[in-house]
C-alpha atoms as a PDB file:
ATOM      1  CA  UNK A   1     106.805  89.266  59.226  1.00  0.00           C
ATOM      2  CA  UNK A   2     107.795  88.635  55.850  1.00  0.00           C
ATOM      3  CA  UNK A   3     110.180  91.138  53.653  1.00  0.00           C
ATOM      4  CA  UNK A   4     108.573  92.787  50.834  1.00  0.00           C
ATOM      5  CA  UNK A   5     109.662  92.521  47.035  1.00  0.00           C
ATOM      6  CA  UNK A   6     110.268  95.215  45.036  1.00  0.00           C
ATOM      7  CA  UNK A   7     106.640  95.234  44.064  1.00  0.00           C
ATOM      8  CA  UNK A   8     104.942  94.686  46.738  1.00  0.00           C
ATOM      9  CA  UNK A   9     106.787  97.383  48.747  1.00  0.00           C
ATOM     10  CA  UNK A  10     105.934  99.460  45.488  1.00  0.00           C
ATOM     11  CA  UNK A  11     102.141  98.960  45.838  1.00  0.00           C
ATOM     12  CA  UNK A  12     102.768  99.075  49.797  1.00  0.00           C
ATOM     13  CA  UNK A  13     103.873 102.324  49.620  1.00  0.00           C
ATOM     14  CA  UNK A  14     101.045 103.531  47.220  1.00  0.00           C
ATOM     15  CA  UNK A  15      98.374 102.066  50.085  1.00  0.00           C
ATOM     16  CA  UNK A  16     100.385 104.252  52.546  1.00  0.00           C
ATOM     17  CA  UNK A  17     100.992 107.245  50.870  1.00  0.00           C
ATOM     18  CA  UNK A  18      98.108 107.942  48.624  1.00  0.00           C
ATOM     19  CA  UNK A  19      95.191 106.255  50.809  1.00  0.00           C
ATOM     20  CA  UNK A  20      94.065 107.628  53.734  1.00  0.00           C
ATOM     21  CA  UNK A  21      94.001 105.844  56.823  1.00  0.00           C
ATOM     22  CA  UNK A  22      90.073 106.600  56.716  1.00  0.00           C
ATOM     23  CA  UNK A  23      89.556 105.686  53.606  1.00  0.00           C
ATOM     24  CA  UNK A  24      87.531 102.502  52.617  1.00  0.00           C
ATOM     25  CA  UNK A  25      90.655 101.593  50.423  1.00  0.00           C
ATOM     26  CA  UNK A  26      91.410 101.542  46.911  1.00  0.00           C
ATOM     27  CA  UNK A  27      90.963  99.176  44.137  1.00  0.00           C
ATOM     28  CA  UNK A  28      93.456  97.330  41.835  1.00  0.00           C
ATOM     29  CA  UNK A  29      92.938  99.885  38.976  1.00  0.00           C
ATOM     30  CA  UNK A  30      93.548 102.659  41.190  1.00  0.00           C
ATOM     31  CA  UNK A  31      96.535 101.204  42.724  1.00  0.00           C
ATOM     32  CA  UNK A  32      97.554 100.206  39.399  1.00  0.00           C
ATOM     33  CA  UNK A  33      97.481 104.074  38.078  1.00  0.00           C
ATOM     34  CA  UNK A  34      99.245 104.875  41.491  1.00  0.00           C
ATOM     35  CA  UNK A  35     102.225 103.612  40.661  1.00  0.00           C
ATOM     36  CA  UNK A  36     103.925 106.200  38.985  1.00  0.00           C
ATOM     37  CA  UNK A  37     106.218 104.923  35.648  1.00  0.00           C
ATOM     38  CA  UNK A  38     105.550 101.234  35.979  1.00  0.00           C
ATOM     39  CA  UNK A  39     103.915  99.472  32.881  1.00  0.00           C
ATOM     40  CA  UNK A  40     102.202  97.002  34.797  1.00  0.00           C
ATOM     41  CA  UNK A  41      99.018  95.039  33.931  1.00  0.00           C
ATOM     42  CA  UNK A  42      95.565  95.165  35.688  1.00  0.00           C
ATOM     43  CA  UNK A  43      96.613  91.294  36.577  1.00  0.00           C
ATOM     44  CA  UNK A  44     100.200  91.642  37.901  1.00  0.00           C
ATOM     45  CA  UNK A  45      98.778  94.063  40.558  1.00  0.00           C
ATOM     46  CA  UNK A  46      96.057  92.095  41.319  1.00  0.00           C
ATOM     47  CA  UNK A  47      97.862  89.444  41.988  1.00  0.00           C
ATOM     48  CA  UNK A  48     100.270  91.587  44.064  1.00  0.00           C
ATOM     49  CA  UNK A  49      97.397  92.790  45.939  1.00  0.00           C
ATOM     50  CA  UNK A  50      96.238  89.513  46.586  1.00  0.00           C
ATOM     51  CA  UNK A  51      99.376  87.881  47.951  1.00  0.00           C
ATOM     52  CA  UNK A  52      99.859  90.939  50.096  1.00  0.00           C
ATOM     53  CA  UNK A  53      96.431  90.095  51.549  1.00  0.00           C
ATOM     54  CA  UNK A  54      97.187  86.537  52.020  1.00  0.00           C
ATOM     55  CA  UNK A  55     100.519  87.683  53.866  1.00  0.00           C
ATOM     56  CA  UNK A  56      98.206  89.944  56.279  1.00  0.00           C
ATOM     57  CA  UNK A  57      99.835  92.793  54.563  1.00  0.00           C
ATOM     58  CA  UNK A  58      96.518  94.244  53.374  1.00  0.00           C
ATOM     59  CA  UNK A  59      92.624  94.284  54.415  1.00  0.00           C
ATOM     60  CA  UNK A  60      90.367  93.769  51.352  1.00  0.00           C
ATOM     61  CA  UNK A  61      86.672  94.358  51.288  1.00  0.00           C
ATOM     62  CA  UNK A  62      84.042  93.171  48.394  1.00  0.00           C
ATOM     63  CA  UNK A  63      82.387  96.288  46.564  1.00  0.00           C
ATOM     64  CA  UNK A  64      80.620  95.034  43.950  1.00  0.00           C
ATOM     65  CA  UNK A  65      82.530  92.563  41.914  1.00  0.00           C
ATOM     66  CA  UNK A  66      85.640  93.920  42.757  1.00  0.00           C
ATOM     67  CA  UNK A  67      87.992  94.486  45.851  1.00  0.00           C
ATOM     68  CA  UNK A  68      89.729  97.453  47.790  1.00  0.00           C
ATOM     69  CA  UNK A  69      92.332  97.501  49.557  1.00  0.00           C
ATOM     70  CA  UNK A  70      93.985  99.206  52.558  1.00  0.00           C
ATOM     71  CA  UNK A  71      96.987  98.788  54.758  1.00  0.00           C
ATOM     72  CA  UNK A  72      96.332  96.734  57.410  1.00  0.00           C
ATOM     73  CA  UNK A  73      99.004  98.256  59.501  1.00  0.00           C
ATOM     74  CA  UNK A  74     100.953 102.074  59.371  1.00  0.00           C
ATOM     75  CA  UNK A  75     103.910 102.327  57.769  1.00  0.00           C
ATOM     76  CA  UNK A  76     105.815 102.457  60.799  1.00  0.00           C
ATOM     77  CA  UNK A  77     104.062  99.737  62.619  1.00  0.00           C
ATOM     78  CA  UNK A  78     105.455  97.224  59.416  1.00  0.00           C
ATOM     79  CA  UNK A  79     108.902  98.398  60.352  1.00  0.00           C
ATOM     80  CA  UNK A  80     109.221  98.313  64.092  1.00  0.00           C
ATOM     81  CA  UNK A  81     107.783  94.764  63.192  1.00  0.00           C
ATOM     82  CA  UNK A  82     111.159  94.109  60.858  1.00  0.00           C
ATOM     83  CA  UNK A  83     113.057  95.577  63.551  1.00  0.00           C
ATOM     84  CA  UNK A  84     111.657  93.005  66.334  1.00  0.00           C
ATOM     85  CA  UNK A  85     111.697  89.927  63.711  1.00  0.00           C
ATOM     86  CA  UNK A  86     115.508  90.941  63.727  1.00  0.00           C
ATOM     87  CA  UNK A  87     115.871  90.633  66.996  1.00  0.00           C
ATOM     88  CA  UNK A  88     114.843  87.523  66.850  1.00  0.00           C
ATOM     89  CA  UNK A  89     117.168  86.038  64.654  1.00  0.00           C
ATOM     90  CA  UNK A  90     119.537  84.862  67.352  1.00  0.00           C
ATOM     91  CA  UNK A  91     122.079  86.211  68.964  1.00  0.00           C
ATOM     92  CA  UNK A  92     122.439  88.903  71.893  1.00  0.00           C
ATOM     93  CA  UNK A  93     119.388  90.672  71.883  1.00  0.00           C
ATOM     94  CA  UNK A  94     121.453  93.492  74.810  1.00  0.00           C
ATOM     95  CA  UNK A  95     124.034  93.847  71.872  1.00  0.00           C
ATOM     96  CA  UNK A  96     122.069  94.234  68.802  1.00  0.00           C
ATOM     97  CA  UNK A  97     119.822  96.644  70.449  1.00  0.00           C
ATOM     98  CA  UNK A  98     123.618  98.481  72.032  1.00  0.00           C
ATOM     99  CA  UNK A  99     125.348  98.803  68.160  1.00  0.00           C
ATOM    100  CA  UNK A 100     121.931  99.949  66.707  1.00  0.00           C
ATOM    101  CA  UNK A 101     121.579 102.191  69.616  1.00  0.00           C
ATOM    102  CA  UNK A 102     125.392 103.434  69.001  1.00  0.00           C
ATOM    103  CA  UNK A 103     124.534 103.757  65.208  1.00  0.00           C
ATOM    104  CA  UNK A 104     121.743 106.166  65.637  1.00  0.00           C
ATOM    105  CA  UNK A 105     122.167 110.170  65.169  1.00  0.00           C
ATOM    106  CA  UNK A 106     121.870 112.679  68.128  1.00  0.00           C
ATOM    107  CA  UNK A 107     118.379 113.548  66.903  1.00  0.00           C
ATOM    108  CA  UNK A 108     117.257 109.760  66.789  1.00  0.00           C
ATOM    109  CA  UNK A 109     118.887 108.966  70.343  1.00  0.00           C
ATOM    110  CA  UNK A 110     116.855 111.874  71.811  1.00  0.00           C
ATOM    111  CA  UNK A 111     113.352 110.635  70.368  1.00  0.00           C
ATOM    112  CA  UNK A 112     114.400 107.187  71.751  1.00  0.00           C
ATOM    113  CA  UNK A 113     115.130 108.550  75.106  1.00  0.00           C
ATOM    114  CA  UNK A 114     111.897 110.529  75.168  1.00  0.00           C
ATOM    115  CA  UNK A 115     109.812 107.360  73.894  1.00  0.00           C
ATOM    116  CA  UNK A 116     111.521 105.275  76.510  1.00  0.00           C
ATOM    117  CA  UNK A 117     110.685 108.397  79.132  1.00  0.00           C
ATOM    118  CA  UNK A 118     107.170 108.143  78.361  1.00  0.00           C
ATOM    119  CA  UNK A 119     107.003 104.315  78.352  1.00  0.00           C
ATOM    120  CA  UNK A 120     108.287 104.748  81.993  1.00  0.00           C
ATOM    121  CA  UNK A 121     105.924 106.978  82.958  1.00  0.00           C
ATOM    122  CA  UNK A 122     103.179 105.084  81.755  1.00  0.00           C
ATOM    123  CA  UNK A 123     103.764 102.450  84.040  1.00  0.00           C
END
């Protein structure tokens, strides 16, 4: 999975925060008027839009002449993704996943030990 650009994480997080999951999307003008304080034209986000869908980033659907969009994935789905693809770059796996583990706070250890419960109990 690919890092986002300033933009397209800007347009990401309009997708995830303003459209609901439920939601048959939204289109490029109302993406566009989303994005709080950017001067952008109808084209730059359609264009954004449309390399985010060629990157699997977003699901588009045909309503009339013109698209909408959606996530294709949660929020947190794209970042455990980053967090794998990480892993991947080479390495120790065992000792990248011991540092971040040592980096996280009290709070975050306990919801890993409690996801990691459950995943054991699933079994």
């Amino acid at each position: 999975m690919t890092r986002l650009g300033d933009l397209e994480r800007a347009v990401m997080d309009v997708l995830w925060d303003k459209v609901p999951a439920t939601s048959d999307g939204a289109t490029v003008r109302e993406v566009a008027d989303a994005l709080d304080g950017r001067e952008l034209a109808y084209t730059t986000v359609m264009t954004v839009l449309d390399r985010l869908a060629g990157k699997g980033m977003v699901q588009r659907q045909r309503e009339g002449r013109a698209w909408r969009y959606r996530a294709a994935a949660s929020r947190e789905a794209h970042i455990a993704q980053l967090m794998l693809d990480a892993l991947e770059l080479g390495g120790s796996r065992d000792a990248a996943l011991v540092r971040f583990a040592r980096s996280v706070s009290g709070t975050e250890a306990d919801v890993l030990r409690a996801a990691l419960a459950d995943e054991a109990t699933d079994r």
